[in-house]
PDB file of N, CA and C in Angstrom:
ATOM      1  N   UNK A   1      38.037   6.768 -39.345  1.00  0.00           N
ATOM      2  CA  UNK A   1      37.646   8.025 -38.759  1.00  0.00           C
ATOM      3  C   UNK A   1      36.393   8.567 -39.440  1.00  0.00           C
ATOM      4  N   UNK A   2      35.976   8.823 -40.924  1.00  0.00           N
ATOM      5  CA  UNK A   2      35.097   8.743 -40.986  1.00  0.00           C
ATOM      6  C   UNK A   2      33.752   8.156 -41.282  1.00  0.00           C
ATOM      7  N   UNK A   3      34.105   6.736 -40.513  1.00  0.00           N
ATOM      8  CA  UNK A   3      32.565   6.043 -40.331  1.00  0.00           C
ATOM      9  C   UNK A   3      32.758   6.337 -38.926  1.00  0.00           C
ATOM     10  N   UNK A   4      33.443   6.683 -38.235  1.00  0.00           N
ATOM     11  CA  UNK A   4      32.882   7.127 -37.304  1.00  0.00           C
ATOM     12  C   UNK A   4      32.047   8.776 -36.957  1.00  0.00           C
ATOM     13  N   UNK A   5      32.472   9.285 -37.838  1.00  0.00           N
ATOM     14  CA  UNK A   5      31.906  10.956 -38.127  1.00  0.00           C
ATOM     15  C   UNK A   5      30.293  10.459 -38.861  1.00  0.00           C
ATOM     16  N   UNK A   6      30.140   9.876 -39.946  1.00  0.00           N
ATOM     17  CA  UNK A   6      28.781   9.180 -40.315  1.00  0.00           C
ATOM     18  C   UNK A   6      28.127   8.502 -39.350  1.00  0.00           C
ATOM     19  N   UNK A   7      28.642   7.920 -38.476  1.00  0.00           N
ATOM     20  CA  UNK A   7      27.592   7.192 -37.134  1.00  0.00           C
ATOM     21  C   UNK A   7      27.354   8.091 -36.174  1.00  0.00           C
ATOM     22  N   UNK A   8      28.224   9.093 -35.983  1.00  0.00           N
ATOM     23  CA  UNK A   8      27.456  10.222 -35.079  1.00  0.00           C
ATOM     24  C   UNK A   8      26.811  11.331 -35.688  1.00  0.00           C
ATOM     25  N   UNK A   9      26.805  11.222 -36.895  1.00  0.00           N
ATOM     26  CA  UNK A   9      25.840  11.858 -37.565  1.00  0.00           C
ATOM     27  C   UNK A   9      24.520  11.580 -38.191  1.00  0.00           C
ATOM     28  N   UNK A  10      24.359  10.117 -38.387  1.00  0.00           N
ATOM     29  CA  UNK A  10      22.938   9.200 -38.060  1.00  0.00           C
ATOM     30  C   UNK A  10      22.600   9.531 -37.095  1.00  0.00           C
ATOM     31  N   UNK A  11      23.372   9.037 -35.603  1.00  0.00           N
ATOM     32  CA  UNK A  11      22.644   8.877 -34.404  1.00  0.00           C
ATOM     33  C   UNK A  11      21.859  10.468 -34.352  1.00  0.00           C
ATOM     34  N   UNK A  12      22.821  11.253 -34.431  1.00  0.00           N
ATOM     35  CA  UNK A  12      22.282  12.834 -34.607  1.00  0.00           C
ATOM     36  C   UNK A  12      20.810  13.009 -34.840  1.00  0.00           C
ATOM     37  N   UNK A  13      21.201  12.794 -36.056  1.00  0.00           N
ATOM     38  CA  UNK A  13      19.953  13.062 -37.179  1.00  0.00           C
ATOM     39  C   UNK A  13      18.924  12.330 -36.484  1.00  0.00           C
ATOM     40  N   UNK A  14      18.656  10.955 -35.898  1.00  0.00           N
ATOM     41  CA  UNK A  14      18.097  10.064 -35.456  1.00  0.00           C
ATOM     42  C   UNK A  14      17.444  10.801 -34.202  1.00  0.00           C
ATOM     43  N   UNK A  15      18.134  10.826 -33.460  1.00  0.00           N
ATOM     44  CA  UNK A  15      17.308  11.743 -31.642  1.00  0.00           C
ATOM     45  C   UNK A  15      16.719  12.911 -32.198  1.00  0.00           C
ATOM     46  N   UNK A  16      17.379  13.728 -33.314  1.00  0.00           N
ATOM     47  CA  UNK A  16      16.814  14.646 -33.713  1.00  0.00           C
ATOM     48  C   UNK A  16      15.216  14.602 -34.240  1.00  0.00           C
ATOM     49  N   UNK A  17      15.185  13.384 -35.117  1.00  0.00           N
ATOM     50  CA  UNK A  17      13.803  13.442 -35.674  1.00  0.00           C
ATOM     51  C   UNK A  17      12.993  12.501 -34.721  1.00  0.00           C
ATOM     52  N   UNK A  18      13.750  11.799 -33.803  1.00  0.00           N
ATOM     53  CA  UNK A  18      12.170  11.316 -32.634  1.00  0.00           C
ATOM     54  C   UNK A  18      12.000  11.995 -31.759  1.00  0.00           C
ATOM     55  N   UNK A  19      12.584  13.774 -31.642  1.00  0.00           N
ATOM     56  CA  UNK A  19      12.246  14.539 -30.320  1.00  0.00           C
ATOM     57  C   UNK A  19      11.042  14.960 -30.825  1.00  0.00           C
ATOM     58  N   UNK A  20      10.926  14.939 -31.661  1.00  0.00           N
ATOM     59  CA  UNK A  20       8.953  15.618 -31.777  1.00  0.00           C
ATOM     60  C   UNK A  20       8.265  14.762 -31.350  1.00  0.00           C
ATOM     61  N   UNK A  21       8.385  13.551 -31.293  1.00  0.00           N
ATOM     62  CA  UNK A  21       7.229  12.440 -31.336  1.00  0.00           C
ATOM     63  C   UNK A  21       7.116  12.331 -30.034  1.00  0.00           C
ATOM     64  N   UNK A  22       7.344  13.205 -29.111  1.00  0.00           N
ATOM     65  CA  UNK A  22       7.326  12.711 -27.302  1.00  0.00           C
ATOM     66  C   UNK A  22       6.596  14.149 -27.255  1.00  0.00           C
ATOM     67  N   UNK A  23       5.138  14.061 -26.788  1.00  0.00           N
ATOM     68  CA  UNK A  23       3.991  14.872 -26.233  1.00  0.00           C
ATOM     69  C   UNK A  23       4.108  14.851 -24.980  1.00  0.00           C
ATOM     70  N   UNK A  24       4.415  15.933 -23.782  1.00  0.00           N
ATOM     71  CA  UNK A  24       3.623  15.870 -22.678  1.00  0.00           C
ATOM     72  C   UNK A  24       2.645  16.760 -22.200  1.00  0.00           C
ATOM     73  N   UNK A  25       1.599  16.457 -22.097  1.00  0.00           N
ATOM     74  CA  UNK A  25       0.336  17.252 -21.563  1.00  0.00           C
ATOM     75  C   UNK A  25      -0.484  16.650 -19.919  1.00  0.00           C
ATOM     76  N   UNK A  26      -0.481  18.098 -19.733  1.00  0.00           N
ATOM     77  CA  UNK A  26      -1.358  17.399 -18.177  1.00  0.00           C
ATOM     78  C   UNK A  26      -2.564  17.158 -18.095  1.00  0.00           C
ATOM     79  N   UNK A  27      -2.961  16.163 -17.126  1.00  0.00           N
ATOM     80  CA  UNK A  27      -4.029  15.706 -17.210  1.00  0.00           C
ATOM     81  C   UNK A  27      -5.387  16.744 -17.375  1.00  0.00           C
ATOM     82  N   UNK A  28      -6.273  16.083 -18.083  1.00  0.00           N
ATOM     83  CA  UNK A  28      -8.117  17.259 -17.755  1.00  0.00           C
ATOM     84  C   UNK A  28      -7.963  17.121 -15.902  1.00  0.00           C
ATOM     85  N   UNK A  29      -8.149  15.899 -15.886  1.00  0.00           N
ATOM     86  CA  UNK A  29      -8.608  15.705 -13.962  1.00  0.00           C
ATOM     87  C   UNK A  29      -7.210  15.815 -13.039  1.00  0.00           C
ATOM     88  N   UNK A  30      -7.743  16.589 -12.166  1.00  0.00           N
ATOM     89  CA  UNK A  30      -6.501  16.281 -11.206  1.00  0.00           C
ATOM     90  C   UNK A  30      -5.950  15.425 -10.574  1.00  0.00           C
ATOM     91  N   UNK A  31      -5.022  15.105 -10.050  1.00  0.00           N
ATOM     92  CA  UNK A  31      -4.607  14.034  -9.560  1.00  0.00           C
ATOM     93  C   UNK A  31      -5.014  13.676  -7.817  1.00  0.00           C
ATOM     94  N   UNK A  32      -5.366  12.537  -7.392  1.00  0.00           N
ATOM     95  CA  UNK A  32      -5.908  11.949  -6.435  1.00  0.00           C
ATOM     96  C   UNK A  32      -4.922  11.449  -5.858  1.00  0.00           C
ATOM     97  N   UNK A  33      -4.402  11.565  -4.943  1.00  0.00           N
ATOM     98  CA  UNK A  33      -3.589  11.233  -4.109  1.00  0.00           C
ATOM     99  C   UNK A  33      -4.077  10.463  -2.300  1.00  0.00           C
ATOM    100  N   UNK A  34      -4.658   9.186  -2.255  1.00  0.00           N
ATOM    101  CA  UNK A  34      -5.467   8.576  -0.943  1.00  0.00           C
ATOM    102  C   UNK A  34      -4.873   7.920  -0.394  1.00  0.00           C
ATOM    103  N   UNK A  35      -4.561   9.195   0.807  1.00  0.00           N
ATOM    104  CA  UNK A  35      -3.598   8.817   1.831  1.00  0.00           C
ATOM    105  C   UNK A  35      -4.426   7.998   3.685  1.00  0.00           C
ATOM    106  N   UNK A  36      -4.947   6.518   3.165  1.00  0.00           N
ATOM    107  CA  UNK A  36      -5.426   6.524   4.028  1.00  0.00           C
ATOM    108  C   UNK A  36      -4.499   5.570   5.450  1.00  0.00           C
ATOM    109  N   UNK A  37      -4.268   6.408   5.919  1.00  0.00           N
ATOM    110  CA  UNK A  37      -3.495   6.235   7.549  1.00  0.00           C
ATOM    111  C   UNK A  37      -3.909   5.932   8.942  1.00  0.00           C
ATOM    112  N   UNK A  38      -3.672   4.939   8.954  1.00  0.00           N
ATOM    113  CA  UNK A  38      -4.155   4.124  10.578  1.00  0.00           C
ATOM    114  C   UNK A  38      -3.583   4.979  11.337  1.00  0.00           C
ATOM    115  N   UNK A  39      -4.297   5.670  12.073  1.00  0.00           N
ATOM    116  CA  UNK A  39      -3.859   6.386  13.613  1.00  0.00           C
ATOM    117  C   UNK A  39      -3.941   5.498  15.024  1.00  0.00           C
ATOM    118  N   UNK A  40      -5.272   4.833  14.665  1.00  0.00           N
ATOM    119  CA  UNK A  40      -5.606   4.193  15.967  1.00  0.00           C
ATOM    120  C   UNK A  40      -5.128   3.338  16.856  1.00  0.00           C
ATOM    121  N   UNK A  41      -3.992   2.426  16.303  1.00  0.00           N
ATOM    122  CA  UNK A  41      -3.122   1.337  16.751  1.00  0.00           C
ATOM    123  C   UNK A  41      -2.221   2.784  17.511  1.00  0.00           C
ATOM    124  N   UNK A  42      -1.584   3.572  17.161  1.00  0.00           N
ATOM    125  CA  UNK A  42      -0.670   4.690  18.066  1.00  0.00           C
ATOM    126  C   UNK A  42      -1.441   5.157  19.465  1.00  0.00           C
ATOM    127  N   UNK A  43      -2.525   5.582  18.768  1.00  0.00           N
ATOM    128  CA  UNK A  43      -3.178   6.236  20.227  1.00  0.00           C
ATOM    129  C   UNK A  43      -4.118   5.048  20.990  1.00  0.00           C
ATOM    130  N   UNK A  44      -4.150   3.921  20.594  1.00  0.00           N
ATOM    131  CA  UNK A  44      -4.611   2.918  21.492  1.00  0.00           C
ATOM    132  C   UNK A  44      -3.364   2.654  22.743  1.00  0.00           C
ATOM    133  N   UNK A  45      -1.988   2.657  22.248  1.00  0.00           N
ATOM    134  CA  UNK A  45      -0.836   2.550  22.358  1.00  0.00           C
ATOM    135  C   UNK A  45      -0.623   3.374  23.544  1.00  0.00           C
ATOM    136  N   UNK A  46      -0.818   4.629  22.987  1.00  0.00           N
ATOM    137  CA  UNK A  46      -0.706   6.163  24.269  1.00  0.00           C
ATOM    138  C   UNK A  46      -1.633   5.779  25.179  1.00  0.00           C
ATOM    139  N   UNK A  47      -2.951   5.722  25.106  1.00  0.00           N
ATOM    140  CA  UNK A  47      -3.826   5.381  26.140  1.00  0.00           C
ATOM    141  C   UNK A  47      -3.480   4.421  26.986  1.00  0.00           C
ATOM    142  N   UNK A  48      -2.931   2.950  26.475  1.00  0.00           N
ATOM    143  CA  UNK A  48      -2.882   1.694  27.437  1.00  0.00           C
ATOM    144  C   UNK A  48      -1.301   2.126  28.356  1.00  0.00           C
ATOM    145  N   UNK A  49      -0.235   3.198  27.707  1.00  0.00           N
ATOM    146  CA  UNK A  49       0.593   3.466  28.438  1.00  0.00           C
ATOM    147  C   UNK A  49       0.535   4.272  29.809  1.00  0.00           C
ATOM    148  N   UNK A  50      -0.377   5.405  29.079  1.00  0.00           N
ATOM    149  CA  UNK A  50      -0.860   6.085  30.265  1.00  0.00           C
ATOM    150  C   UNK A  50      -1.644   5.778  31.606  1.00  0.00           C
ATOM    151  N   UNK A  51      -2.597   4.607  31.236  1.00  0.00           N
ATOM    152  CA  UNK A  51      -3.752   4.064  31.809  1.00  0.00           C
ATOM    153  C   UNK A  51      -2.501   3.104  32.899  1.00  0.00           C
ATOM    154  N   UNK A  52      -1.756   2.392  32.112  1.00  0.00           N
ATOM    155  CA  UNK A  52      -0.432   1.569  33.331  1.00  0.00           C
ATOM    156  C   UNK A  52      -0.052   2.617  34.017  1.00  0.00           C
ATOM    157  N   UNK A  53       0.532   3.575  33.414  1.00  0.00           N
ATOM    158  CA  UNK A  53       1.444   4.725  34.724  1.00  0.00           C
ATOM    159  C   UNK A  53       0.131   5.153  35.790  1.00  0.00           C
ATOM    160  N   UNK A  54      -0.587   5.034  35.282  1.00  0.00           N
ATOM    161  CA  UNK A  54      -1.800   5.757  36.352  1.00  0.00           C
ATOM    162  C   UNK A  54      -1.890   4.889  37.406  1.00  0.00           C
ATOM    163  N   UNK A  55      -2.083   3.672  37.059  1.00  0.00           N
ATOM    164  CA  UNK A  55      -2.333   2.231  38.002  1.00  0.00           C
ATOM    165  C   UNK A  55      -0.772   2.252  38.698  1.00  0.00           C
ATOM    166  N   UNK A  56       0.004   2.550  38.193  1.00  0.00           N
ATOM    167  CA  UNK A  56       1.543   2.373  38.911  1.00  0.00           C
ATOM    168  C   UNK A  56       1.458   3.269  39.905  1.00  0.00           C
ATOM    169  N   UNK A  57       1.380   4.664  39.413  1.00  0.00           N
ATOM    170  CA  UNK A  57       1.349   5.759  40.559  1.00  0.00           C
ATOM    171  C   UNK A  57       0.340   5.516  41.640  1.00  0.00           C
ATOM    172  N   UNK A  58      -0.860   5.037  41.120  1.00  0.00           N
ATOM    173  CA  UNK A  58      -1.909   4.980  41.886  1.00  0.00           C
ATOM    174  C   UNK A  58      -1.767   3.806  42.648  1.00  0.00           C
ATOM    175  N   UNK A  59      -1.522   2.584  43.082  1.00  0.00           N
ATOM    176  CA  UNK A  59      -1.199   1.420  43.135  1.00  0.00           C
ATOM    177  C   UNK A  59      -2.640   0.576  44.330  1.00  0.00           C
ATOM    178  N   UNK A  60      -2.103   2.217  45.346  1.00  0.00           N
ATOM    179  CA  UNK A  60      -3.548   1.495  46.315  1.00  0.00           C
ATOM    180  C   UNK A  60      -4.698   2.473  46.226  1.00  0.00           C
ATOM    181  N   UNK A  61      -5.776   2.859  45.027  1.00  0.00           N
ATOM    182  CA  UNK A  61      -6.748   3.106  44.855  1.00  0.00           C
ATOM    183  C   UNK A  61      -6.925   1.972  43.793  1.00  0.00           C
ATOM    184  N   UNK A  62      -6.309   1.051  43.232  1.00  0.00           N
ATOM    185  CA  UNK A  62      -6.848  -0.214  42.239  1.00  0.00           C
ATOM    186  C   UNK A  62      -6.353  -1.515  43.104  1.00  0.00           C
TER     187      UNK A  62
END
């Protein structure tokens, strides 16, 4: 029983003296976040759907 009271009192002591050694500071520069997103494959998509329903509805002007 007490080596086990001495090992949780190392470990103790132990987290205790490496909580200083952890710095966090924020960056000088801000952070960049490049969100670059293909739209064009969607609305190529919408167009060629629409462009069929038109030709469907329309059937004898094409």
């Amino acid at each position: 029983m007490d080596r086990r009271i001495i090992h949780a009192g190392l470990m103790v002591s132990c987290l205790l003296g490496l909580g200083g050694c952890i710095n966090v500071a924020a960056p000088e520069e801000p952070i960049v976040i490049e969100l670059n997103v293909n739209i064009r494959a969607e609305v190529l998509y919408r167009l060629a759907e629409d462009a069929s329903n038109t030709i469907d509805e329309n059937a004898d002007i094409f």
